[in-house]
Protein backbone atom coordinates (compact mmCIF):
# COMPACT_ATOMS: atom_id res chain seq x y z
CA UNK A 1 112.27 88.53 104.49
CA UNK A 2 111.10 86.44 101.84
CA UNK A 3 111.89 87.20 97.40
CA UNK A 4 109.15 88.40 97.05
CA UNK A 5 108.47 90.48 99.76
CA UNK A 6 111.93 92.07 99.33
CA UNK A 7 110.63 93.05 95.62
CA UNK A 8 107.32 94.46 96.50
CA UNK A 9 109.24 96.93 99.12
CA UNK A 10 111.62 97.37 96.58
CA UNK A 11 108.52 98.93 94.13
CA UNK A 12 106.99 100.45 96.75
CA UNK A 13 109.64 102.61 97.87
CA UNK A 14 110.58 103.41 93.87
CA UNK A 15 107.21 104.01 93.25
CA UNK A 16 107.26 106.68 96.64
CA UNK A 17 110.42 108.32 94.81
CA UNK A 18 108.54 108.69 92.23
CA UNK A 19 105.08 110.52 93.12
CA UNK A 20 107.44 112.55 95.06
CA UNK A 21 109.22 114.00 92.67
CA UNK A 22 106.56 114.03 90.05
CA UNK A 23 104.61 116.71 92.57
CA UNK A 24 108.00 118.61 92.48
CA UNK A 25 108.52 121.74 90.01
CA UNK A 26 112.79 121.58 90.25
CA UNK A 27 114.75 119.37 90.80
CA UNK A 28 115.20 117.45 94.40
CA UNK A 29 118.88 116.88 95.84
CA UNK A 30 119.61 113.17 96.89
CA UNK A 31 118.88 114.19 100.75
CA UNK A 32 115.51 115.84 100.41
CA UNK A 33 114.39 112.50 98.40
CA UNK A 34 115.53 110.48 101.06
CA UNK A 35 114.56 112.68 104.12
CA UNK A 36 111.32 113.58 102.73
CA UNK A 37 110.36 109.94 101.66
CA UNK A 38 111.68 109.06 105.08
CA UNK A 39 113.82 106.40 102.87
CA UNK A 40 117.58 105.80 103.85
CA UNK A 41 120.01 108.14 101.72
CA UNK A 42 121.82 104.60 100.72
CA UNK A 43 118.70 102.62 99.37
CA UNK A 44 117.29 105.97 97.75
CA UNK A 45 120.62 106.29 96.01
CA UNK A 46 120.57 102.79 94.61
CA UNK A 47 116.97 103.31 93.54
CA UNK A 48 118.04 106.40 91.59
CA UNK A 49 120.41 104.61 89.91
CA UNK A 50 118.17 102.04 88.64
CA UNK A 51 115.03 104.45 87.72
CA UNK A 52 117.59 106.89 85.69
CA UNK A 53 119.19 103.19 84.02
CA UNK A 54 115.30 102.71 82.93
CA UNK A 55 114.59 106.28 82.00
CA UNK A 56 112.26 107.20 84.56
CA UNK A 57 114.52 109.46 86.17
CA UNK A 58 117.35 111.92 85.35
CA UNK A 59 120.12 114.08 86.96
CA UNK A 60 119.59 117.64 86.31
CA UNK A 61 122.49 119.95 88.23
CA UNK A 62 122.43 119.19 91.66
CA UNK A 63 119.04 117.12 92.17
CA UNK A 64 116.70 114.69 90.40
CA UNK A 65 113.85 115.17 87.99
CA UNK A 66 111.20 112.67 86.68
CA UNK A 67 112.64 111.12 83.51
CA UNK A 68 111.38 111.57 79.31
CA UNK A 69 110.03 107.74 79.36
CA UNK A 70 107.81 108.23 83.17
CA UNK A 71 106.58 111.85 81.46
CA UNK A 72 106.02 109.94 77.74
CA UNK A 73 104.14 107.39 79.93
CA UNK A 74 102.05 109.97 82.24
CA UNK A 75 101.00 111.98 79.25
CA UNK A 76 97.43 112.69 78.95
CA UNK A 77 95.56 110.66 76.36
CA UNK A 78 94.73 113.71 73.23
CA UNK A 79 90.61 113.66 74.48
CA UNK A 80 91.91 114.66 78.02
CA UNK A 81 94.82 117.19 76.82
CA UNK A 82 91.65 118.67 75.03
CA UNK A 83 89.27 118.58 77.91
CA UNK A 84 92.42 120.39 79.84
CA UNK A 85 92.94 123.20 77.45
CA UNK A 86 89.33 123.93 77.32
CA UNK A 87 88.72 124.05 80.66
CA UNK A 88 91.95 126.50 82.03
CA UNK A 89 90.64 129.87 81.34
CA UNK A 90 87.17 129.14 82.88
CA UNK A 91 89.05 127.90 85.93
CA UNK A 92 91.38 130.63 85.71
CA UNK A 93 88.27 133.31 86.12
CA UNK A 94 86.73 131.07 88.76
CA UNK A 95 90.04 131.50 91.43
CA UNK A 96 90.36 134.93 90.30
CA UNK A 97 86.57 135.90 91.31
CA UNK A 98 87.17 133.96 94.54
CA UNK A 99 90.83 133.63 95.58
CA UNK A 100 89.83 129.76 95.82
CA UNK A 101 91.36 126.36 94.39
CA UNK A 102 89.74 125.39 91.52
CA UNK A 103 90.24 121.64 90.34
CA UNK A 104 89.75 119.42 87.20
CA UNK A 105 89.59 115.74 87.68
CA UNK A 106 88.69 112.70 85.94
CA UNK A 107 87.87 109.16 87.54
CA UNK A 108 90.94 106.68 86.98
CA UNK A 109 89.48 103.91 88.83
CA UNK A 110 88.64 104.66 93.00
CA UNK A 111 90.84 107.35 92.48
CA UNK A 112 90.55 110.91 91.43
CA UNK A 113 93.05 112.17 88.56
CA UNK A 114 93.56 116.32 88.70
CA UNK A 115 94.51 117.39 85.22
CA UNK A 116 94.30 120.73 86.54
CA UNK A 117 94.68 123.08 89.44
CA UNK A 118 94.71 126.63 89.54
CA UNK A 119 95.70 128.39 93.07
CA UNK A 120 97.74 131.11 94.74
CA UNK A 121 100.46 131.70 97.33
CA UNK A 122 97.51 132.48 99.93
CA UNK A 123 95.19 128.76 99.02
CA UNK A 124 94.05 126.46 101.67
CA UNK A 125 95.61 122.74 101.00
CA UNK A 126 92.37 121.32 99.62
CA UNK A 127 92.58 117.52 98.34
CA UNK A 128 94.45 118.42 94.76
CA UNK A 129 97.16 120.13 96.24
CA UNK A 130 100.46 119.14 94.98
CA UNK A 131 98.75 115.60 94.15
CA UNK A 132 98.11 114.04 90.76
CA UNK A 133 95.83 111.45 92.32
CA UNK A 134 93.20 111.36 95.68
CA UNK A 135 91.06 108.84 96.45
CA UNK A 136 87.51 109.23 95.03
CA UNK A 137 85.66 108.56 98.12
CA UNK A 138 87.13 111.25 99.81
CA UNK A 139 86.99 114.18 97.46
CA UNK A 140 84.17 116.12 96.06
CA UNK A 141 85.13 115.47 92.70
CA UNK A 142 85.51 111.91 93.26
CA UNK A 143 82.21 111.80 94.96
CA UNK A 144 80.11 113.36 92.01
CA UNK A 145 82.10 111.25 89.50
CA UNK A 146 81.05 107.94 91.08
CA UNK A 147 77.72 109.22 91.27
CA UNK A 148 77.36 108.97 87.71
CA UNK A 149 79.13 106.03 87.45
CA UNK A 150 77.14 102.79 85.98
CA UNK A 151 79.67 100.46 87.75
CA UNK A 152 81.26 101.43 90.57
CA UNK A 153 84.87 100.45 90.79
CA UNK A 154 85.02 96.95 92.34
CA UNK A 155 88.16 98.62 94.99
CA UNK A 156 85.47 100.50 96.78
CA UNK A 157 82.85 97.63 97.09
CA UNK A 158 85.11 95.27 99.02
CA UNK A 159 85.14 94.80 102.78
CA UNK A 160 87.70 97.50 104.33
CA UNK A 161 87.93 99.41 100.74
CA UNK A 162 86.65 102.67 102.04
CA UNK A 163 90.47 104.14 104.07
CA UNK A 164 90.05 107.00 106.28
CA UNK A 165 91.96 109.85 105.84
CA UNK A 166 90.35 112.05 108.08
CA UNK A 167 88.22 111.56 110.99
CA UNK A 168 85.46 112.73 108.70
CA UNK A 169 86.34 110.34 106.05
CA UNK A 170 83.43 107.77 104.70
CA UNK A 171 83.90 104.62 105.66
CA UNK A 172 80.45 102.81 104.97
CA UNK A 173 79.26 102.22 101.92
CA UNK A 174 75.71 102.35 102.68
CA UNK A 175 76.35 105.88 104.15
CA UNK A 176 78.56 106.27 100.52
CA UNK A 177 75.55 105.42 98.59
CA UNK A 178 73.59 107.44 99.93
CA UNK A 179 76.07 110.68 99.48
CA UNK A 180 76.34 109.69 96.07
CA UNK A 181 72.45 109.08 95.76
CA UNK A 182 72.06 112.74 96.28
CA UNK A 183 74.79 114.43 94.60
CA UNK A 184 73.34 112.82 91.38
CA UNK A 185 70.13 113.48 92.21
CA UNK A 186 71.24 117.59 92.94
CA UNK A 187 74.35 117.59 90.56
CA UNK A 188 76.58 118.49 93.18
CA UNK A 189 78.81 116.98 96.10
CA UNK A 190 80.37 118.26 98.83
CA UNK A 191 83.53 117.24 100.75
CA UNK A 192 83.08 118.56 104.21
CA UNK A 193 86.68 117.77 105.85
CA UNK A 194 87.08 114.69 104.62
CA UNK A 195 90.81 114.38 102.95
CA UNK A 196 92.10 117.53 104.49
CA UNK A 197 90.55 118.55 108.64
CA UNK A 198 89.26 122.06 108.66
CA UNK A 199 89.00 122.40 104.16
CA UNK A 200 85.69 121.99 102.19
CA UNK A 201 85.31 121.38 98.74
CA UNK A 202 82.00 121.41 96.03
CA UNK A 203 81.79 119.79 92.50
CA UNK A 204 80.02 119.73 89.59
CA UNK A 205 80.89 117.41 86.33
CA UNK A 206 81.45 118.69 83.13
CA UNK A 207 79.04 116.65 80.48
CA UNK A 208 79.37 114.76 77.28
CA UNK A 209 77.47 116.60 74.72
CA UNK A 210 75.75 113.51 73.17
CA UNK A 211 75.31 111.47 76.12
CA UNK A 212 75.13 113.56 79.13
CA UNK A 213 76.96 111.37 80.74
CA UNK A 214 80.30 113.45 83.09
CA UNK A 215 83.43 112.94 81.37
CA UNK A 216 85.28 114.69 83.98
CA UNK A 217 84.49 117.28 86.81
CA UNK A 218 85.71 120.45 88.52
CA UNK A 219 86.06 121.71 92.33
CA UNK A 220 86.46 124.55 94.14
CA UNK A 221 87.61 124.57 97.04
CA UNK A 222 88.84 126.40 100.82
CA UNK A 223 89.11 127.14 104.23
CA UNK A 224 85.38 125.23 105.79
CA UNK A 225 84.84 129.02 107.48
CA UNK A 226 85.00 130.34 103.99
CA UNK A 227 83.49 128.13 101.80
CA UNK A 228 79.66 128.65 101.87
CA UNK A 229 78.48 125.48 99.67
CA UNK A 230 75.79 127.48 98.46
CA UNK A 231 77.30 129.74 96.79
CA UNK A 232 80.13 127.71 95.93
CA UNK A 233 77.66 125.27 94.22
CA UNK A 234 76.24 128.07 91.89
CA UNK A 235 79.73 129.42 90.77
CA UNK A 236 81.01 126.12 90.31
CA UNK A 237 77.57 124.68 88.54
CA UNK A 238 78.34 128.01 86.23
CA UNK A 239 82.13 126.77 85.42
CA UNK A 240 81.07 123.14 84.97
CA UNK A 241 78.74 124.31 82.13
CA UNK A 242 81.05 126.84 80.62
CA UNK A 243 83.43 124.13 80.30
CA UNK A 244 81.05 121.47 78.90
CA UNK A 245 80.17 123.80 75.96
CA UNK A 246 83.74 124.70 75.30
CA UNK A 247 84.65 120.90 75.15
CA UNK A 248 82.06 120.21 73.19
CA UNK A 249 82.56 123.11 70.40
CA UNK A 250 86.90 122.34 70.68
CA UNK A 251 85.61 118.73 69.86
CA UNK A 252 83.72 119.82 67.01
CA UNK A 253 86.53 122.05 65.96
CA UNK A 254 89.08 119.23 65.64
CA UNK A 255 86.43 116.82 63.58
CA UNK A 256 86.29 119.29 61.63
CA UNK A 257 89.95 119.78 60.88
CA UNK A 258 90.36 116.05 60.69
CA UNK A 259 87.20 115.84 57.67
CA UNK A 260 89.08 118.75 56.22
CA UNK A 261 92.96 116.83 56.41
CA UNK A 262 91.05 113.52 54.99
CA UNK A 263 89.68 115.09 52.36
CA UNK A 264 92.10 117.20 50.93
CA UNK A 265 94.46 113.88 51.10
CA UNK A 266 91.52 111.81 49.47
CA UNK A 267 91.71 114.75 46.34
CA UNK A 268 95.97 114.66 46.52
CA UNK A 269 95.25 110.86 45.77
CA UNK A 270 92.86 111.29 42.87
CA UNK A 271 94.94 113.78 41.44
C-alpha cells in the first residue's frame, strides 16, 4: 500500500472514531470503539492517542469522549444556535401531540445537518437518529431544502452521486428533480423509506422573514403504518411557521440589543 493511501485510511478510520463517539452521550471504553467501528483494538488505540495529542479527544474515567478543540470546532455558528433555541419548544409540543420524531436541519452541502431532535424511548429510527449528518437526497428535510435551493450542490449532479441507502433510495436525478419540483411547488416532501426500510418522514422549511427564502427545515417523522403524510404535512406545515415567526421576532430581539449596546457605548465615548 502506497503513502498516500496508507494516510487516507489512516483519516478515514480517525474520522469513523470520531462520528462515533460524537453520536455518543458518555463516554465509550477502548473495546466498544474498536468493536463497534469494527477497527482493530491496536490501531484504534494508536488513533486515540494521536486525536487526544491534538485535542480532539479526551479520557474521561474509563472511556473516551470527543475533545474541547473537535466541540470548539463543531459549534454552531450564533445565527444557527439562534434558529435552535427558537425552534425547541415548538418541536417539543409537536412529539408531545404525536409521540413522533421531530427534526431540525439545515443544508451543509448534499448533506443534511440536524441541529435538533426531539424523541422518546418508544421512537421509530427515522433518518436523524443518533446522526448529526444524512444525506440530503435521502431525507425529507434534505429533499425540501434542495428544493429551494438556487444551485444545487455540484456532489449530487455528478454521474453515480445519488448512493442508495435503501432499496427505495433515489438514484436518478431526473426522477430527483422531479421530487424536488413538487415539494417546492406544495411546500412539502416526503421520505417514503428511503434512508431507513419500513420509516416515513414529512418536511416543511422554516423561512427567512425578508426573503422567503428556507433557512433551515423541520421533520417529523415514524413508523410508514403510522405516519399518514396528510396529516403529518398539516402539523408539521403548523410547526414550520411557528418557528419562522419566532426566528424572526428572536432576530429582531437581538438587533435590538445590539443598537441598544452600540449606542450606549457611542454616549460612554462622548462623555
Amino acid at each position: 500500500m502506497s503513502e498516500a493511501s496508507d494516510a487516507d485510511d489512516l483519516v478515514s478510520r480517525a474520522a469513523r472514531v470520531l462520528d462515533l463517539l460524537g453520536d455518543q452521550a458518555t463516554p465509550v471504553a477502548l473495546s466498544n470503539i474498536a468493536r463497534w467501528s469494527e477497527i482493530p483494538k491496536t490501531t484504534v488505540w494508536r488513533l486515540l492517542k494521536i486525536l487526544r495529542a491534538n485535542g480532539l479527544v479526551e479520557r474521561e474515567d474509563v472511556g473516551y469522549v470527543v475533545g474541547p478543540r473537535l466541540v470548539h470546532i463543531a459549534a454552531l455558528p450564533e445565527d444557527q444556535e439562534l434558529l435552535r433555541a427558537s425552534a425547541v419548544p415548538f418541536l417539543v409540543d409537536l412529539h408531545v401531540r404525536t409521540g413522533a420524531m421531530v427534526s431540525l436541519g439545515v443544508l451543509a452541502g448534499s448533506e443534511v445537518r440536524y441541529l435538533e431532535r426531539i424523541y422518546g424511548h418508544m421512537a421509530a429510527r427515522t433518518p436523524s437518529y443518533g446522526r448529526t449528518f444524512a444525506p440530503a437526497h435521502c431525507t425529507a428535510i434534505g429533499k425540501i431544502l434542495l428544493a429551494y435551493a438556487h444551485d444545487r450542490p455540484l456532489q449530487l449532479t455528478r454521474p453515480g452521486a445519488l448512493v442508495p441507502v435503501t432499496s427505495r433510495s433515489i438514484t436518478d436525478l431526473d426522477e430527483l428533480s422531479a421530487q424536488l419540483a413538487e415539494a417546492r411547488n406544495i411546500g412539502i416532501a416526503v421520505n417514503d423509506g428511503e434512508f431507513v426500510r419500513g420509516v416515513r418522514c414529512v418536511a416543511s422549511p422554516v423561512l427567512d422573514g425578508h426573503r422567503r427564502r428556507p433557512i433551515a427545515a423541520v421533520a417529523i417523522g415514524d413508523a410508514a403504518s403510522s405516519l399518514d403524510v396528510n396529516r403529518a404535512s398539516v402539523l408539521i406545515r403548523q410547526t414550520a411557521f411557528a418557528v419562522s415567526v419566532a426566528v424572526r421576532a428572536a432576530a429582531h430581539a437581538r438587533r435590538g440589543q445590539i443598537h441598544r449596546a452600540d449606542l450606549s457605548r457611542g454616549y460612554r465615548l462622548m462623555g
